[in-house]
Every structure is written in C-alpha cells, then in structure tokens.
Protein backbone atom coordinates (compact mmCIF):
# COMPACT_ATOMS: atom_id res chain seq x y z
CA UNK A 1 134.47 155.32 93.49
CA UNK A 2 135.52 156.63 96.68
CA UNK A 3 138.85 155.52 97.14
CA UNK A 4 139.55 156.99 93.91
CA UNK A 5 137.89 160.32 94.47
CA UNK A 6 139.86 160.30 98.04
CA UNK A 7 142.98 159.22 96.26
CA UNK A 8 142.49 162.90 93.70
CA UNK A 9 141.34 165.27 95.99
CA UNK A 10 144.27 164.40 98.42
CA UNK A 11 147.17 165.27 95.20
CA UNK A 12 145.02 168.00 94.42
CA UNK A 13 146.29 169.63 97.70
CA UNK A 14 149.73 169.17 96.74
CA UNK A 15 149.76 171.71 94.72
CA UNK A 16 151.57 172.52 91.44
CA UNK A 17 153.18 169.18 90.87
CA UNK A 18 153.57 168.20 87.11
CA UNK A 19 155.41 164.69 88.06
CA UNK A 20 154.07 161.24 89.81
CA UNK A 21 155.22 158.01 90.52
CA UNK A 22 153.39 155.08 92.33
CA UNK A 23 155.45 152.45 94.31
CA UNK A 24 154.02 149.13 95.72
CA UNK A 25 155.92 149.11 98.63
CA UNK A 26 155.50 152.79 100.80
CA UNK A 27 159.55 152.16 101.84
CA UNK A 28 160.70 151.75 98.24
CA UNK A 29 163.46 155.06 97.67
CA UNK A 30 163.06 157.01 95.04
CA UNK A 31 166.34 156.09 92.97
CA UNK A 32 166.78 154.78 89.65
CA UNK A 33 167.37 150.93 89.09
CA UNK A 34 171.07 152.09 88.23
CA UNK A 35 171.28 153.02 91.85
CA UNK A 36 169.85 149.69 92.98
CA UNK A 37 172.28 147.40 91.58
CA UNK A 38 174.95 146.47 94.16
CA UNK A 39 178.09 147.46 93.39
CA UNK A 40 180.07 144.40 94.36
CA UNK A 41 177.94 142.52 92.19
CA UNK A 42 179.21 144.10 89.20
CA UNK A 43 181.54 142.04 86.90
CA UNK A 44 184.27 145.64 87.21
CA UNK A 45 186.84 143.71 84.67
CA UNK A 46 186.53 147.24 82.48
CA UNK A 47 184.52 149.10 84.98
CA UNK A 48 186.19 151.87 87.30
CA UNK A 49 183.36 153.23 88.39
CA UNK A 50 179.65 154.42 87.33
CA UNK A 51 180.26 156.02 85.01
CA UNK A 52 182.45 153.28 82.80
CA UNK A 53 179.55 151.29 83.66
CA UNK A 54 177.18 153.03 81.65
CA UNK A 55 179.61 153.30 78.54
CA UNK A 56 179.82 149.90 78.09
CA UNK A 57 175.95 148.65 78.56
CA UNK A 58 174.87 151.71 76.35
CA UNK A 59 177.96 150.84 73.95
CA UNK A 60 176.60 147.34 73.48
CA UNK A 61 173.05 148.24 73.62
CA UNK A 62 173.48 150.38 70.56
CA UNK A 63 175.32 148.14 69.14
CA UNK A 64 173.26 145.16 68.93
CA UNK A 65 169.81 147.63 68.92
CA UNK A 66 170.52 149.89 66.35
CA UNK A 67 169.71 147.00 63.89
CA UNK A 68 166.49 146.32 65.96
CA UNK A 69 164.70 149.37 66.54
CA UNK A 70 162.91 151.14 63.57
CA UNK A 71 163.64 154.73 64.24
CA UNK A 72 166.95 155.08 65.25
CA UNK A 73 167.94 157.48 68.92
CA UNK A 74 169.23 160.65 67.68
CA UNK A 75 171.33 161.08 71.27
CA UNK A 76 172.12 159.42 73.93
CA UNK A 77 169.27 160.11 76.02
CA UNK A 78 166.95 158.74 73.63
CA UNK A 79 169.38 155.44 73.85
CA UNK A 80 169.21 155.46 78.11
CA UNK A 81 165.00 156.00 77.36
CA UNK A 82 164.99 152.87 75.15
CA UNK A 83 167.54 151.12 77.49
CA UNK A 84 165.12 151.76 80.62
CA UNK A 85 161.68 150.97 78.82
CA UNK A 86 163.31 147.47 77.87
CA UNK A 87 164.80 146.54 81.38
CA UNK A 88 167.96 147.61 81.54
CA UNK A 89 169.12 149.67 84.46
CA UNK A 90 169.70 153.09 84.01
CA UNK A 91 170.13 156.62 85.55
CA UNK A 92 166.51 157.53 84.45
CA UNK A 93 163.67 156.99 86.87
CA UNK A 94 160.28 156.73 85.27
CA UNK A 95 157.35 159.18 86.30
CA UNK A 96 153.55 159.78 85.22
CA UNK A 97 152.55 163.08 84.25
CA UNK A 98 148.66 161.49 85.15
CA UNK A 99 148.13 160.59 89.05
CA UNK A 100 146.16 158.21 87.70
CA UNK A 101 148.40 156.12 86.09
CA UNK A 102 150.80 156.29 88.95
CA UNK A 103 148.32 154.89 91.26
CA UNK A 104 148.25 151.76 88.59
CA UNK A 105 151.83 150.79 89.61
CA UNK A 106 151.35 151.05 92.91
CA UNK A 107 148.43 148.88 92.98
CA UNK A 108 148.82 147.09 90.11
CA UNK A 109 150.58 143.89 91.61
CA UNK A 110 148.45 141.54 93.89
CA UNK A 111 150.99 139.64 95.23
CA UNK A 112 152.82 143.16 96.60
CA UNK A 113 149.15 143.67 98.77
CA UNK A 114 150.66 142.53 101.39
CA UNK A 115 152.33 146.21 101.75
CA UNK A 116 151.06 149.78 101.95
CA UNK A 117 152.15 152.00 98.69
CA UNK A 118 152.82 155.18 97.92
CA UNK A 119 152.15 157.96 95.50
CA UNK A 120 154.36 160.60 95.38
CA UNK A 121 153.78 164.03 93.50
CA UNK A 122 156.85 166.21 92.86
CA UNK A 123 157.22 169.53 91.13
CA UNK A 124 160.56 169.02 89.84
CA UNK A 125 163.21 172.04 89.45
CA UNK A 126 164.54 171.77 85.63
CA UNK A 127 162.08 170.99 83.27
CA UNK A 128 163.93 170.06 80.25
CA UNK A 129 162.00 169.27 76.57
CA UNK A 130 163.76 165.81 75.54
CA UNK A 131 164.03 167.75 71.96
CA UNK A 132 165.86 170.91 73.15
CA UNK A 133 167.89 168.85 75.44
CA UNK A 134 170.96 166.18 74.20
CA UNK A 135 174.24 166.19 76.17
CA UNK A 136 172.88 164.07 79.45
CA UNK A 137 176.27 164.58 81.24
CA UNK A 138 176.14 168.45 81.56
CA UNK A 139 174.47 169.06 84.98
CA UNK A 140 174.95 168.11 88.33
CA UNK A 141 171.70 167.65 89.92
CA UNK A 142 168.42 165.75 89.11
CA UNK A 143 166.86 167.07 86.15
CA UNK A 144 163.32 166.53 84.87
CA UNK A 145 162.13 166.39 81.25
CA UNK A 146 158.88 165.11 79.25
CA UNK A 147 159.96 163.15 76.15
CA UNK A 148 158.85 162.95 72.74
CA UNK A 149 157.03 160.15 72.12
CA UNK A 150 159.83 157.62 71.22
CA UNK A 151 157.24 154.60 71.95
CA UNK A 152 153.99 153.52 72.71
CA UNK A 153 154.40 152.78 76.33
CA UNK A 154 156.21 156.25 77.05
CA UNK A 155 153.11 157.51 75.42
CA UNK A 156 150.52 155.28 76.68
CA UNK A 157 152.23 156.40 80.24
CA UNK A 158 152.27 159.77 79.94
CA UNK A 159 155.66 158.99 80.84
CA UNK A 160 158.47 162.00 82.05
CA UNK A 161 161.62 161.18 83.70
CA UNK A 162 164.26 162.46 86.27
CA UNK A 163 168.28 161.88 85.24
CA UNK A 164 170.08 161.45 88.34
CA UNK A 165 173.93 162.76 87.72
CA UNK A 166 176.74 159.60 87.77
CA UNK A 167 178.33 159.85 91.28
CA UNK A 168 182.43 159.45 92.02
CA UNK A 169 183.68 156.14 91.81
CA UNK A 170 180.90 153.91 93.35
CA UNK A 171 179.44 156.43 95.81
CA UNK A 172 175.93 156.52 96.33
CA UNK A 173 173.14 157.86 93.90
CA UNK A 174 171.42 161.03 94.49
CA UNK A 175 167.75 160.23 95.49
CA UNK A 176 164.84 162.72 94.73
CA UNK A 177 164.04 164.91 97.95
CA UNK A 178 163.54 168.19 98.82
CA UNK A 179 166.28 168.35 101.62
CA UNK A 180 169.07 168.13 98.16
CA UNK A 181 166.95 170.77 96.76
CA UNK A 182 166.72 168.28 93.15
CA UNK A 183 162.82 168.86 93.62
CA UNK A 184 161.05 172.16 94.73
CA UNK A 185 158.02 169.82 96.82
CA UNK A 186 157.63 166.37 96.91
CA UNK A 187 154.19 165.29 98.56
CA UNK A 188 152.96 161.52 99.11
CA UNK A 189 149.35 159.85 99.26
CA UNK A 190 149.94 156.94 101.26
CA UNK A 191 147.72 153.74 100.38
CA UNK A 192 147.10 151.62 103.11
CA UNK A 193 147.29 148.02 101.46
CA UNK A 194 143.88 146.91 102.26
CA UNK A 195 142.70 149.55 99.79
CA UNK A 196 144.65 147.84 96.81
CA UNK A 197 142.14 145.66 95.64
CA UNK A 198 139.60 148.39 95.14
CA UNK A 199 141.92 150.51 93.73
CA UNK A 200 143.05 148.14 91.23
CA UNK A 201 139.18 147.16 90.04
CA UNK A 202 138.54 150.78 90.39
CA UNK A 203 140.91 151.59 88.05
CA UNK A 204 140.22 149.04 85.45
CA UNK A 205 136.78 150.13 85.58
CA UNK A 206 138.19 153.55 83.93
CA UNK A 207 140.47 151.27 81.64
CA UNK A 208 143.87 151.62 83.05
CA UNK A 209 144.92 148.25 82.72
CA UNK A 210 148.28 146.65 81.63
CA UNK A 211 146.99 146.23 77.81
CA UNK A 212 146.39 150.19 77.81
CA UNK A 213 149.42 151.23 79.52
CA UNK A 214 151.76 148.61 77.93
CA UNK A 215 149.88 148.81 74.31
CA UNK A 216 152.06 145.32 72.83
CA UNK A 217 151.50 141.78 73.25
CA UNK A 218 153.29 141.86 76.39
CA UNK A 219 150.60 144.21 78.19
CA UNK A 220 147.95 142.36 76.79
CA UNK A 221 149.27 139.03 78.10
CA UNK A 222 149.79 140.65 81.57
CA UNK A 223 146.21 141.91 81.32
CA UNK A 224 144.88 138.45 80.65
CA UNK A 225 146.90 137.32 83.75
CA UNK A 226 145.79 139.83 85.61
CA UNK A 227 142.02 138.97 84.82
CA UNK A 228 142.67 135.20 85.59
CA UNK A 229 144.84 135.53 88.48
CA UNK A 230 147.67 134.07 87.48
C-alpha cells in the first residue's frame, strides 16, 4: 500500500495536528456550507442578515425534530451538530480526528477523479469539549471542539468540528487559515487525481467504506453503489 504509506508519513511531518479534513477538489475553501450559500439566493422576507438566518432554520428544525430524534439536544450546539449531519447548512465545518478517514472524502467520489484533492491537517487554537462548552455565540474567532458522541456517524467519523463566528450583515465568512490566526498550522497532502482510484480500493481494503463511516441504511446503500458503480 504505497500510496497509503506515502499519504501517512507525509501528515506525520506536519506535526502536532489533532484535526483533518479531505476535499475532492484541491481548490475547494475551507468554509462551512453556511458560508457557501449565496446570499441573494436567500428568501430574506424575515432575514436581516446571518445571523436571523440561523434563528429561523434552527427555530424550525427544533421544532419539527424534537419529535423525531430520540435523545433530545441539550443546547444549541448539539441542535447546529444534528442540523449539519442531516444536510442542512450550518456554521460548523466537519473534520476527522483520523487522517485516514479524511483521505475517504477526498477520494471517495469517482465521478470528482477528474480533480486533484486535498488533505489538510490543522492544529486548531481553542479546543473546546462539546460537554463543557454551550453558548455557541460567545467568541469571535474559529473555535475547535470534539463532540460527544450524539450519533453514529459523528462517531463512526471520529468527527470534531470548527464554529466559524456569524459575520455583520451578509459579509463574508471567516475561512480557516493561519494568516487570521483561527488555526496555529494548517498543512496539506495534495493528491494528484490519478492516485484516487488506488486510494479509494486501498482504503476499502482496511474497511473504510461508506457502510462503516455512515453506519445506517443510507451508508450501506452508498456502499453497494459504490461496489457496482453506480
């Protein structure tokens, strides 16, 4: 497995870095899908700015999904970490705490071979514990916590996350870099996109596949897909 003993002994010379995140695409920024929705797209009828945004898909979100999910969020960052793992956009950005598994989604997606990816390592500068941590509005830089378990794919994932601050009006987001000083280091392991395939079997090989990372009848379907290349 060369690739993948390349791919580890290149983050291994990054340092301390207790974050990762894989992209397919090596041009892809490193801001939450919050950040990627365009603003003039945006029915604004009751929306101001960001933040009223996020009021009113959380407000509805717990609304309808406090019926739904078994163990309700005890704050509101458990709500945004629900939100997020069930497609809706959010402030959060999702990370690995395994390189491993962050390779996976940069690889993961034959028809996205086409493009060189990207694995970047960061060693983030707060390091918050979901528990200890509640009122998400209180800082005004990119933090960094690992959660609690709240679900088998933040689990399955290793999964940590970075909570970019709300911006004025409908300014920009924040995007994780060192020149803003929201990470100490942020490295990157290019992967040139010929060496997706390989990856990808590579990893399955070592069972990182959709059905373990996404441990629900949606991850096993993609897995099946996956396997007949559909």
């Amino acid at each position: 497995m060369i690739e993948i003993t390349e791919f580890l002994k290149a983050i291994d010379s990054f340092g301390y870095v207790n974050y990762y995140r894989g992209h397919a695409d090596v041009n892809w920024k490193l801001i939450p899908s919050l950040a990627r929705t365009q603003a003039s797209s945006i029915d604004v009828w009751n929306c101001s700015q960001w933040a009223d945004l996020e009021v009113e898909i959380l407000r509805v979100f717990e609304k309808h999904g406090c019926s739904i999910i078994e163990t309700p969020p005890r704050n509101q960052l458990e709500w945004l970490i629900h939100a997020q793992h069930h497609g809706l956009p959010t402030r959060l950005l999702d990370w690995s705490s395994n390189p491993l598994k962050a390779l996976f989604f940069a690889v993961e997606n034959p028809a996205l071979d086409h493009l060189d990816g990207v694995v970047f390592g960061a060693s983030v500068v707060t390091n918050f514990v979901m528990d200890k941590y509640v009122e998400i509005d209180q800082h005004n830089k990119i933090i960094g916590f690992h959660s609690s378990s709240l679900n088998k794919r933040v689990a399955a994932q290793e999964g940590c996350f970075t909570l970019t601050p709300i911006p004025d009006g409908w300014e920009k987001f924040m995007e994780v870099e060192e020149s803003n000083r929201s990470v100490d280091y942020l490295g990157k392991y290019e992967i040139p996109k010929e060496h997706k395939p390989i990856l990808r079997k590579q990893l399955k090989t070592l069972g990182i596949t959709h059905q373990f990372l996404f441990p629900d009848l949606d991850g096993l379907a993609m897995s099946i897909k996956r396997d007949f290349g559909l």
